[in-house]
Protein backbone atom coordinates (compact mmCIF):
# COMPACT_ATOMS: atom_id res chain seq x y z
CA UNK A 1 0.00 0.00 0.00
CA UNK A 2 0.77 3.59 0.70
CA UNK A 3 4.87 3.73 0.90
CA UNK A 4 5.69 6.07 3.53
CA UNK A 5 8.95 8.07 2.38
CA UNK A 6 11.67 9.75 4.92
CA UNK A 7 12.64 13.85 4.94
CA UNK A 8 15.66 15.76 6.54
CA UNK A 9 14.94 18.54 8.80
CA UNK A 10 18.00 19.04 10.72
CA UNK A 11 19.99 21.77 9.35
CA UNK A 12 16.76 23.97 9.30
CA UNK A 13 16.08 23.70 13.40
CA UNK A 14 19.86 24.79 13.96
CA UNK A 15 20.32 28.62 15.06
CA UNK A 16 23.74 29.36 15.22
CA UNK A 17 26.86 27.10 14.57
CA UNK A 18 30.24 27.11 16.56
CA UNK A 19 33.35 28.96 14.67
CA UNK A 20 36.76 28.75 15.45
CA UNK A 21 38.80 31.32 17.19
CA UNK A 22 41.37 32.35 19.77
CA UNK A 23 39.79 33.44 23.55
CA UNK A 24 36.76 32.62 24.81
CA UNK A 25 35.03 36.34 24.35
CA UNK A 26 35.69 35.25 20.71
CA UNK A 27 34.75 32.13 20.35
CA UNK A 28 31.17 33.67 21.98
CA UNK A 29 30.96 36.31 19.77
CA UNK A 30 31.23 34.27 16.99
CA UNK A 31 28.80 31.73 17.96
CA UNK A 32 26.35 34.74 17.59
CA UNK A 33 27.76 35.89 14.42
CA UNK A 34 28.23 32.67 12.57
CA UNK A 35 25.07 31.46 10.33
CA UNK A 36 24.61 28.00 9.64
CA UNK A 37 24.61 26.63 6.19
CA UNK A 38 21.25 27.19 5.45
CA UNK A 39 21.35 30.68 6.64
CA UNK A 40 24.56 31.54 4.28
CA UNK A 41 22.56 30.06 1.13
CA UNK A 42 19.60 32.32 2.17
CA UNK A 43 22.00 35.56 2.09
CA UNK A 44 23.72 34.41 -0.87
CA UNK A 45 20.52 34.09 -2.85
CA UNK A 46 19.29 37.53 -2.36
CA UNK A 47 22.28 38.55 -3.04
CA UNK A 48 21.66 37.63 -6.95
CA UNK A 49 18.22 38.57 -5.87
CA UNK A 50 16.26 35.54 -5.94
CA UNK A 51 13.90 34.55 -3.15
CA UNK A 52 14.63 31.05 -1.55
CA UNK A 53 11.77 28.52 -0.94
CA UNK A 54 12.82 25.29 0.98
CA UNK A 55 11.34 21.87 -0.16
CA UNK A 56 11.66 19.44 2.37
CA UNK A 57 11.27 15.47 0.66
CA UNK A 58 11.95 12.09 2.36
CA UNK A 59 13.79 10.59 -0.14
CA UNK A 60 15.67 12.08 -2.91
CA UNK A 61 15.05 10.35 -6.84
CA UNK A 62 15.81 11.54 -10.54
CA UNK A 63 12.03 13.20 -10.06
CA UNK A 64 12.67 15.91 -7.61
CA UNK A 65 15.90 16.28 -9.74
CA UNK A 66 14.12 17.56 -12.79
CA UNK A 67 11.28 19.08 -10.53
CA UNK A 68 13.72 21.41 -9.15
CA UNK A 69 15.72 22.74 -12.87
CA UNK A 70 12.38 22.24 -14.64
CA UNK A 71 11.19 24.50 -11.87
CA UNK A 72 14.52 27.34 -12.09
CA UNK A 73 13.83 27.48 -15.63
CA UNK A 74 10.47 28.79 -15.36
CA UNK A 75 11.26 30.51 -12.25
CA UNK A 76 14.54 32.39 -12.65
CA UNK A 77 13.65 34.79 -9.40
CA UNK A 78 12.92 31.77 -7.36
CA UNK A 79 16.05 29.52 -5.85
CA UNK A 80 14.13 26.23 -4.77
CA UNK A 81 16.20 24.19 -2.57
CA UNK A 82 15.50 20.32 -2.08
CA UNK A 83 16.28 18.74 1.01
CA UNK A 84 15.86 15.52 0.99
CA UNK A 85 16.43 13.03 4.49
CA UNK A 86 18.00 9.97 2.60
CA UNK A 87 19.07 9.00 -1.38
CA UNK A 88 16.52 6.57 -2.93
CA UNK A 89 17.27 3.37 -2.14
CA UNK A 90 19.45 3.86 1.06
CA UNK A 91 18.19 1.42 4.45
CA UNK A 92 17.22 2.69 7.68
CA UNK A 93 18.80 1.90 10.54
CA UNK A 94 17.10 0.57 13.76
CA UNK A 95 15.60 3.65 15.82
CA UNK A 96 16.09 5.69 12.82
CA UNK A 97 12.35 6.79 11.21
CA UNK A 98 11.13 7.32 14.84
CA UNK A 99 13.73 9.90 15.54
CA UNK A 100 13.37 11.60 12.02
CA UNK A 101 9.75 11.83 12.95
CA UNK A 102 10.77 13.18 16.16
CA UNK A 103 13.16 15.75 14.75
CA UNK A 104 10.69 16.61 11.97
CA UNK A 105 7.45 17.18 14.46
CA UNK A 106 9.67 19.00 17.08
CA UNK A 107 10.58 21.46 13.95
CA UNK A 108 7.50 21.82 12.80
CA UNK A 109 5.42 22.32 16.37
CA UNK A 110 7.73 24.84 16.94
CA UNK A 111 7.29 27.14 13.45
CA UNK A 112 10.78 26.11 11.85
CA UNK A 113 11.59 24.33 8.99
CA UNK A 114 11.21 24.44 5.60
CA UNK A 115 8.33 26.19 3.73
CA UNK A 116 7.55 22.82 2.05
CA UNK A 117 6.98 20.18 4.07
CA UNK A 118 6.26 16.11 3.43
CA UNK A 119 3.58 15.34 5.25
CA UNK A 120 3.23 11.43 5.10
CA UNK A 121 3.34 9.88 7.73
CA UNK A 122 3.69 13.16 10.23
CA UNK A 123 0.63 14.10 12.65
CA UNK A 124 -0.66 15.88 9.66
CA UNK A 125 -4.35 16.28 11.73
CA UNK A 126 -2.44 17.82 15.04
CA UNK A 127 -0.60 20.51 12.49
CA UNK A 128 -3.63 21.83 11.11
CA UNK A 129 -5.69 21.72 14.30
CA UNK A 130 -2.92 24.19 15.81
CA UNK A 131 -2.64 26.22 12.33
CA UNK A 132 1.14 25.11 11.51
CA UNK A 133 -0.02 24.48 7.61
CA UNK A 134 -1.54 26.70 4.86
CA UNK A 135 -5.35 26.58 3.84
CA UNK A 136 -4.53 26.08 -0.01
CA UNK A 137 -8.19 26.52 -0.85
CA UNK A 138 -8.45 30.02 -1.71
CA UNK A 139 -4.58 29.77 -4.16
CA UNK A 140 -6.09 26.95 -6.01
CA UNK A 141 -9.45 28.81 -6.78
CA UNK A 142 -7.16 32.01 -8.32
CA UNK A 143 -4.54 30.49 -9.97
CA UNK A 144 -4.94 30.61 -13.39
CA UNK A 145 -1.82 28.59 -14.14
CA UNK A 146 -3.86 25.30 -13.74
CA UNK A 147 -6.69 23.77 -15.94
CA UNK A 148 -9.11 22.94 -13.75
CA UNK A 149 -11.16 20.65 -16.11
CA UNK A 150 -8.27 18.89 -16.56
CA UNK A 151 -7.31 18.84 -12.79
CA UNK A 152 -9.12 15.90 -10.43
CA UNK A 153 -10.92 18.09 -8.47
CA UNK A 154 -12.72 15.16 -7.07
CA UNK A 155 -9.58 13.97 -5.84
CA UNK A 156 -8.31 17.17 -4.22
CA UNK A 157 -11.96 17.98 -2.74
CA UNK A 158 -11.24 13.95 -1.34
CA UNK A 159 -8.49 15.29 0.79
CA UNK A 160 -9.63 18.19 2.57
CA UNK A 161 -9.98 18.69 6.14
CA UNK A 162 -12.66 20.62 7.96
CA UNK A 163 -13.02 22.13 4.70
CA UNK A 164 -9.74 23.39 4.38
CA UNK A 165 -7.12 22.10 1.76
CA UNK A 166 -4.18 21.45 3.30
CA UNK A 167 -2.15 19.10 1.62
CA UNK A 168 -1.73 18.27 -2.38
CA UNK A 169 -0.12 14.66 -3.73
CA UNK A 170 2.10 14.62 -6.23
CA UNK A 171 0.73 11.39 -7.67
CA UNK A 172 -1.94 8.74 -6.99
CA UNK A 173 -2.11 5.13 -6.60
CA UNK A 174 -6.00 3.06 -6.09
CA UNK A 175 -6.58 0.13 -4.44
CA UNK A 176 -8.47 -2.50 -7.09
CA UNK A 177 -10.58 -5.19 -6.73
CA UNK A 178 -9.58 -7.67 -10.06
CA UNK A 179 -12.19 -10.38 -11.36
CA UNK A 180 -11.88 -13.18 -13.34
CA UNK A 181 -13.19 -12.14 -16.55
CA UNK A 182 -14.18 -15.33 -17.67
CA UNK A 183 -15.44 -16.79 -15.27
CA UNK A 184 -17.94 -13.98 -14.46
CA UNK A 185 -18.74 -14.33 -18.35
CA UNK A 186 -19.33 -17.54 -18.65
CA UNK A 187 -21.81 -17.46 -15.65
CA UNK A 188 -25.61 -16.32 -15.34
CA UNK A 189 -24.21 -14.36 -11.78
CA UNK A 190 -24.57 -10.43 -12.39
CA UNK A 191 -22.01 -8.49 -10.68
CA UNK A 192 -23.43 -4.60 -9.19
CA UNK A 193 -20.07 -3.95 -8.06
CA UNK A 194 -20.99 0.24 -7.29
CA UNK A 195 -23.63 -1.76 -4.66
CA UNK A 196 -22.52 -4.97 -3.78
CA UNK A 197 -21.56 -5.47 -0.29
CA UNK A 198 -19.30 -8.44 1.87
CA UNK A 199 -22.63 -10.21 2.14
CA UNK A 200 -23.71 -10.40 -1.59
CA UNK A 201 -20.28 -10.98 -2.32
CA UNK A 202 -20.28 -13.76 -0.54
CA UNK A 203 -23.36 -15.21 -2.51
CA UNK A 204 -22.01 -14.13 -5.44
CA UNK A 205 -18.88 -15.99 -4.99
CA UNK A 206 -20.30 -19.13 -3.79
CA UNK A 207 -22.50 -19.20 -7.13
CA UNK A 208 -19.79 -18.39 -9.28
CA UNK A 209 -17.04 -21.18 -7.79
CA UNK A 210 -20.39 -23.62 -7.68
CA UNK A 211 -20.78 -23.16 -11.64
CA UNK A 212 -17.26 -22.41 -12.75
CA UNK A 213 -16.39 -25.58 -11.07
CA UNK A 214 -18.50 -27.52 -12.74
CA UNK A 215 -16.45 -30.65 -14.69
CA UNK A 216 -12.98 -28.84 -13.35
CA UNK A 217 -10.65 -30.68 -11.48
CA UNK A 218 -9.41 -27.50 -9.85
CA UNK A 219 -10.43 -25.87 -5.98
CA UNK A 220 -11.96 -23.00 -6.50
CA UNK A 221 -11.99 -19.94 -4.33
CA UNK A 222 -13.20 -16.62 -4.13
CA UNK A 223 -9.66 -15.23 -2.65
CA UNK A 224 -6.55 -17.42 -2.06
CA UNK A 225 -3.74 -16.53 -0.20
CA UNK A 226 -4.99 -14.34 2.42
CA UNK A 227 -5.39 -15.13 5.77
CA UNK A 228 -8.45 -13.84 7.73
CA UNK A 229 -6.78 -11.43 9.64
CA UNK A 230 -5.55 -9.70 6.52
CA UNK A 231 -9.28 -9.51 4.91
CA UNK A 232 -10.62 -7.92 8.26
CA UNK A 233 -7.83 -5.20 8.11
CA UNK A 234 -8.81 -4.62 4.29
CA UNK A 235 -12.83 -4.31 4.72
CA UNK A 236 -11.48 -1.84 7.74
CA UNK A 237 -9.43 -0.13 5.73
CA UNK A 238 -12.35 0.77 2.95
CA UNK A 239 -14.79 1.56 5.93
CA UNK A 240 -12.77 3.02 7.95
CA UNK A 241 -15.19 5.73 9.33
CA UNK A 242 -17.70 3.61 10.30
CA UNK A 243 -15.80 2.02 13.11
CA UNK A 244 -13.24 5.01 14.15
CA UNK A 245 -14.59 8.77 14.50
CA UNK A 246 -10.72 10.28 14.38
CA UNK A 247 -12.34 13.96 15.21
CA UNK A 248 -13.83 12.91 18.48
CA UNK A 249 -11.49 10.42 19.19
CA UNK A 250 -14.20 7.42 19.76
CA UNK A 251 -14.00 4.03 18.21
CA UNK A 252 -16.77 1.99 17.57
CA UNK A 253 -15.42 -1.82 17.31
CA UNK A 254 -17.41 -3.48 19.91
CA UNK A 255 -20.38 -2.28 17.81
CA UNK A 256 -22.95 -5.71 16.47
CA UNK A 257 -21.69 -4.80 13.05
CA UNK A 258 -18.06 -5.80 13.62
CA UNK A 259 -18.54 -8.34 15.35
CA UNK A 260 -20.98 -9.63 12.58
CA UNK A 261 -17.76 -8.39 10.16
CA UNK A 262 -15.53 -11.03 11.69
CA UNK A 263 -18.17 -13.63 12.34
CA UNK A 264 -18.91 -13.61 8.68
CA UNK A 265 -15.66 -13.45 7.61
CA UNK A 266 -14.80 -16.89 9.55
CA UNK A 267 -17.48 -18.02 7.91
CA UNK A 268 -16.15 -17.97 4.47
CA UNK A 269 -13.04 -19.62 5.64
CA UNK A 270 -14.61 -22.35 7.57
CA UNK A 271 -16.57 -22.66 4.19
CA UNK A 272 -13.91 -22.86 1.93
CA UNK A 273 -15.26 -19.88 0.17
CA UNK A 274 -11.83 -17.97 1.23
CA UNK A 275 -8.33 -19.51 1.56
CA UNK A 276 -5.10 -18.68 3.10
CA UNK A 277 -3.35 -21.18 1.27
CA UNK A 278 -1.38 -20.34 -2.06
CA UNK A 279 -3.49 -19.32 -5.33
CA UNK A 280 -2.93 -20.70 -8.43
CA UNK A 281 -4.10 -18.77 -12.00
CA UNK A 282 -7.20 -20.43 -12.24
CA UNK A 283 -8.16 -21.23 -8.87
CA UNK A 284 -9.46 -17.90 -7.41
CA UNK A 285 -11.96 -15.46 -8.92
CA UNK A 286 -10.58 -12.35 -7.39
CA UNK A 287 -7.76 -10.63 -5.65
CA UNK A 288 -7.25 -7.04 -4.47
CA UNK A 289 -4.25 -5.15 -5.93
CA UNK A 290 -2.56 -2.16 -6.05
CA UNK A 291 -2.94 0.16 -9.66
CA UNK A 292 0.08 2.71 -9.56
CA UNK A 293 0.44 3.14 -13.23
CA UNK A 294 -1.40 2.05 -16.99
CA UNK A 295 1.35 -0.81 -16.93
CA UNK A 296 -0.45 -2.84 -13.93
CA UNK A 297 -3.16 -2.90 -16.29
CA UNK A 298 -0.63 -5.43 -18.07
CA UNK A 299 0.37 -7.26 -15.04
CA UNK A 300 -3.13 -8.42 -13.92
CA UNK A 301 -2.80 -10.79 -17.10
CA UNK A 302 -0.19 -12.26 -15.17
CA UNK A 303 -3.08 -13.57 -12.34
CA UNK A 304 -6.25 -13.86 -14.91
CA UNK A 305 -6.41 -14.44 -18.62
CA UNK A 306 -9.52 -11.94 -18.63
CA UNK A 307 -9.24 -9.60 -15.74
CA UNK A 308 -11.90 -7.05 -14.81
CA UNK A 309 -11.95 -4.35 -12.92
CA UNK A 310 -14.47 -4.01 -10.26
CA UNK A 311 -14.59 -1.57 -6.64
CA UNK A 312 -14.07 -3.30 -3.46
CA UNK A 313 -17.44 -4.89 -1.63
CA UNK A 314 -18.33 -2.46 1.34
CA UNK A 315 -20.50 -2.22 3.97
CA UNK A 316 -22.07 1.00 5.28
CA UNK A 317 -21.99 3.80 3.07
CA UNK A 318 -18.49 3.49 1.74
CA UNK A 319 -19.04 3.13 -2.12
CA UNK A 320 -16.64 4.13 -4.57
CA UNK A 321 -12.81 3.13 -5.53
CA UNK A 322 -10.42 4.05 -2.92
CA UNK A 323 -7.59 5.89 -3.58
CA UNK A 324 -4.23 6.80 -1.46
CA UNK A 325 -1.73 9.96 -2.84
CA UNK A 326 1.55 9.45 -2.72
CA UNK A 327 4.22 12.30 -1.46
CA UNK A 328 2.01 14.97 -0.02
CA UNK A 329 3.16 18.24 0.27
CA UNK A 330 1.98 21.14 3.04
CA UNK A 331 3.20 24.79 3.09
CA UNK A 332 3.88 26.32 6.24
CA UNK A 333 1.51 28.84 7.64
CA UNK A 334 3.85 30.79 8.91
CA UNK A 335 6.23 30.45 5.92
CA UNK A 336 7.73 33.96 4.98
CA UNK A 337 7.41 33.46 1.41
CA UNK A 338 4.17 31.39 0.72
CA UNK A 339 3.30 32.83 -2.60
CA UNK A 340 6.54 31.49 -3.85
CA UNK A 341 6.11 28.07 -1.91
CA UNK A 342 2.47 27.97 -3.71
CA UNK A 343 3.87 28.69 -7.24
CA UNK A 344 6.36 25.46 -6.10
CA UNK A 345 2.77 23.37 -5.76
CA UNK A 346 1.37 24.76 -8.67
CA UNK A 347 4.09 24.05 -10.81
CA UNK A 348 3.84 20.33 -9.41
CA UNK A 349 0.22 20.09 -10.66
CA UNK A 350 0.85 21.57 -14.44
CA UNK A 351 1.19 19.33 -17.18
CA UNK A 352 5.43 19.66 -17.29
CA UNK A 353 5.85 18.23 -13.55
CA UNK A 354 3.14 15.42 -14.02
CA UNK A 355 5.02 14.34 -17.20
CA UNK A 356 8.26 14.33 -15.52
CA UNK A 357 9.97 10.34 -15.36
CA UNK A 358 9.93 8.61 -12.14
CA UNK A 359 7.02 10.36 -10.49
CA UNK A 360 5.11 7.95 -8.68
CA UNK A 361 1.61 7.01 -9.04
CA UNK A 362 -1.05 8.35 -11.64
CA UNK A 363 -1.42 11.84 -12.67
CA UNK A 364 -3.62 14.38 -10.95
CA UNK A 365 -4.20 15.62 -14.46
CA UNK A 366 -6.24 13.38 -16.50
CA UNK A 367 -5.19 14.43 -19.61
CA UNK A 368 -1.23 12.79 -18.23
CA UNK A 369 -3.37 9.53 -17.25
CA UNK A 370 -4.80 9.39 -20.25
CA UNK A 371 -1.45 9.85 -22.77
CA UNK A 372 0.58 7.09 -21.01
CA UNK A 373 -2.42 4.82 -21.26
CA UNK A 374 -2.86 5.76 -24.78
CA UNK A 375 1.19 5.12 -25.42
CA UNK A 376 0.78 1.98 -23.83
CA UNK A 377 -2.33 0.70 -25.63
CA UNK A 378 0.10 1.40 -29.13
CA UNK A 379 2.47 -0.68 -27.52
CA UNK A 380 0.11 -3.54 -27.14
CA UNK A 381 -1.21 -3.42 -30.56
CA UNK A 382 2.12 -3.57 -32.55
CA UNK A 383 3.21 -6.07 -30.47
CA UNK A 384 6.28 -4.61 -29.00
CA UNK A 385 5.36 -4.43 -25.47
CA UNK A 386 6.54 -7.66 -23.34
CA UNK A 387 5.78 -8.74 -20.24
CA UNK A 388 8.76 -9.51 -18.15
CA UNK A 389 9.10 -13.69 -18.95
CA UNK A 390 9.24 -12.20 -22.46
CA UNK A 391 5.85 -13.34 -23.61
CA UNK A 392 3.54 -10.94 -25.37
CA UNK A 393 0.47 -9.80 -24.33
CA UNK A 394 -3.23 -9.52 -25.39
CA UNK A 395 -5.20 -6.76 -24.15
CA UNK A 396 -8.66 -5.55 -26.06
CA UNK A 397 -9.08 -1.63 -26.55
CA UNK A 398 -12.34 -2.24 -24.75
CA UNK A 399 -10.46 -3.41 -21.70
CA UNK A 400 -8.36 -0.10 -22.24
CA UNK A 401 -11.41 2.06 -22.46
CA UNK A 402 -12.73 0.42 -19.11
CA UNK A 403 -9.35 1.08 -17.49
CA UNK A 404 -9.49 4.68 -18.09
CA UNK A 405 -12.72 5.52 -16.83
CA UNK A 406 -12.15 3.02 -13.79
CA UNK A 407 -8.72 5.27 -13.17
CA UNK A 408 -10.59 8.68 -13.93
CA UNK A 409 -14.02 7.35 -11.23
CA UNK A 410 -11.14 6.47 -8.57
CA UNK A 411 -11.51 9.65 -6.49
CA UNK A 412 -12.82 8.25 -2.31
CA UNK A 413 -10.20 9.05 0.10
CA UNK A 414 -9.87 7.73 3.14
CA UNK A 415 -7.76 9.12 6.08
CA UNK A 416 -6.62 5.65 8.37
CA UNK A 417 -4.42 5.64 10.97
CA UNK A 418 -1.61 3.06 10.42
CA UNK A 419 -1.14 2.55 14.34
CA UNK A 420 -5.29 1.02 14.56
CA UNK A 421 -4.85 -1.36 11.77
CA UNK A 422 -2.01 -3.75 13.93
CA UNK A 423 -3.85 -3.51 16.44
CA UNK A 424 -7.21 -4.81 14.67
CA UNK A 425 -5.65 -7.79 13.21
CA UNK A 426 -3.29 -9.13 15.94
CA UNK A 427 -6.17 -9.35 18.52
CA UNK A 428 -8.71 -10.53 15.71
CA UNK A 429 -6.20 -13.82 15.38
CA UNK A 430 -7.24 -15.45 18.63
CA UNK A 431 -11.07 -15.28 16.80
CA UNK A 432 -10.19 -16.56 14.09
CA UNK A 433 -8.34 -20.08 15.43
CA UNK A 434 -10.93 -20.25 17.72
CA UNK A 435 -8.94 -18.91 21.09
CA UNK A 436 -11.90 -16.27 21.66
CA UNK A 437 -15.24 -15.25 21.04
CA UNK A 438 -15.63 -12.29 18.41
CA UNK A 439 -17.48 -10.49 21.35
CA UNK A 440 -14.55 -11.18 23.45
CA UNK A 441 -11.68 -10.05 20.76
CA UNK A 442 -13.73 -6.78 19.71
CA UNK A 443 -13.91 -5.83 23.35
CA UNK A 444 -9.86 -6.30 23.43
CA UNK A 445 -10.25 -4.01 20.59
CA UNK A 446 -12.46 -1.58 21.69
CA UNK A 447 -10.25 -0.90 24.80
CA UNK A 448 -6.79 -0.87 23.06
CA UNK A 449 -7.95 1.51 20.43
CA UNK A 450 -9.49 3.88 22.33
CA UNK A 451 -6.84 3.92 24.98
CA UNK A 452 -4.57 4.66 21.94
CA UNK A 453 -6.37 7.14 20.46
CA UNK A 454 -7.27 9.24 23.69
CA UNK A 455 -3.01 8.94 24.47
């Protein structure tokens, strides 16, 4: 799922820096005198007259490379700096992400820092409630830079918080559901996937592995390789809101519908309509996935000869494909230059940033989604687009059409905190091999989430 990248923060916290000198009235002085690195750049900028704005990233790639000459090019006045907390593909050490966080939220709490900030996985909800970030609402609305039919509003609406837009992604991924094609076409069961819910998909799947089984030699199931514990996290994950209310800090798992969640979830198991046990291609009619760009459109013909698209079975009111952004950028409130941090954001959303190699995810333009699905559809058809055992692959320009408007519909955000989800499925094991009663676990629940979230 969402990959949670690592920023530096530490030169921009530092006030003064020790120089060298003879006597200790001089070696005082100095510390006074002496500006740190970050201060010397700042002076050295205006100097030429340009006006610094600070990026802060987690981890440094070829895209925020380009991003920042693409961005001096068009911006001659402007000196964007980059600071990125580690190189791509450098390890962390043990200890090491909790004290960046640490370092990162002390900064920040205390008005310092860069006037860019990475949000993921910072207490994004604590900085706005104490007005540390930028409303972007009102910058969006007037810049005329940005075609907003072009522009997922949807998406960016998706993210706000108490009305207030606070953070923009630079790129998208959405969490799929994937059917087998055929076997949903070769059988008289109809699929309402914008309606369908866990207990119609349980019907659903029992009819479908009843007559695509029929004559076949093979096991059928409706997942494979998940165990329980994992499914209860996912359906939690997509209805997230109906069992946590993150504003007033309540959670609501010892509620009959959760328990009813998990009961029914056993169920399928002890059924053998859902397996933990390795899938096969063949032997399971669906399987959630992660789409981060037109070319996993390719690789789910590596799990079904006909895959098909369809939104993840709900419960409550949680309808619609779910989406997560990727690298998610706040301006500082109290950021001395925020018109020049916004035209930083801007410049991230126009078509020459969202083109840019190596940026993660799908476009927030439509118009970029569109292009590199179009480029790889042209691909497919002359035949010079290979799948990585070197076998060439078959995909219909309906099936591109479909995949377009499925990536274009994909617009339902939701806002989970990664410190409930462990705690849901580790206690929701003992249920599941039969150690405790569902009442029993979601009580465990109850209590250790709420404790956690009132902390």
């Amino acid at each position: 799922m969402k990959k949670w990248l690592l920023m530096i923060l530490m030169g921009a916290i530092m006030t003064t820096a020790t120089a060298c000198g003879s006597g200790s009235s001089g070696q005082e002085e100095a510390k006074v005198k002496q500006p740190n690195k970050e201060e010397a750049k700042e002076k050295q900028s205006k100097k030429v007259g340009k006006t610094v704005v600070t990026l802060s990233i987690q981890e440094s790639n070829s895209f925020y490379q380009s991003l920042e000459r693409k961005f001096k090019e068009k911006y001659p006045d402007i000196d964007l700096q980059i600071q990125s907390y580690k190189n791509k593909g450098e390890t962390w050490g043990p200890g090491e992400y909790e004290k960046y966080k640490k370092t990162t939220n002390t900064a920040v709490l205390s008005g310092k820092g860069p006037d860019i900030i990475e949000v993921g996985g910072l207490p994004f909800e604590e900085y706005v409630s104490k007005q540390l970030l930028l409303n972007m609402n009102d910058l969006l609305d007037q810049d005329q830079t940005l075609n907003k039919n072009d522009l997922q509003m949807k998406v960016l609406e998706s993210l706000k918080l108490n009305g207030g837009l606070y953070k923009i992604p630079s790129g998208l991924g959405i969490a799929a559901f994937v059917g087998d094609g055929n076997a949903i076409k070769n059988s008289n069961v109809k699929i309402d996937d914008k309606s369908w819910n866990w207990s119609s998909f349980e019907e659903i799947s029992k009819q479908l592995i009843q007559q695509a089984g029929k004559g076949g030699k093979k096991q059928l199931f409706a997942v494979a390789n998940y165990p329980p514990d994992m499914i209860l996290t996912e359906m939690l994950v997509e209805n997230y809101a109906q069992f946590v209310d993150r504003a007033a800090k309540k959670a609501k798992f010892d509620s009959p519908e959760f328990v009813e969640l998990m009961q029914q979830i056993k169920k399928m198991y002890d059924e053998k309509v859902m397996t933990a046990e390795q899938g096969e291609m063949g032997n399971q009619l669906f399987s959630s996935t992660s789409l981060m760009s037109p070319n996993d459109l390719i690789r789910l013909y590596s799990n079904f000869e006909n895959p098909v698209l369809l939104q993840k079975p709900h419960t409550g009111q949680s309808e619609g494909t779910r989406i997560f952004p990727l690298s998610e950028f706040a301006i500082r409130a109290n950021s001395p230059v925020k018109d020049e941090a916004w035209k930083v954001i801007s410049f991230l959303l126009s078509d020459e940033a969202q083109s840019l190699q190596d940026r993660e995810g799908f476009s927030l333009l439509k118009s970029v989604n569109d292009k590199k699905t179009g480029e790889l559809q042209e691909k497919v058809k002359s035949g010079t687009y290979n799948i990585p055992d070197g076998k060439k692959v078959k995909v219909s320009d309906e099936a591109f059409t479909t995949f377009k408007q499925f990536v274009q519909s994909a617009d339902r955000y939701v806002d989970v905190d990664g410190k409930v989800l462990p705690i849901v499925s580790g206690e929701s094991v003992t249920f599941f091999n039969g150690q405790k009663s569902a009442e029993d676990v979601a009580k465990l629940i109850q209590n250790r989430v709420t404790t956690y979230l009132n902390e």
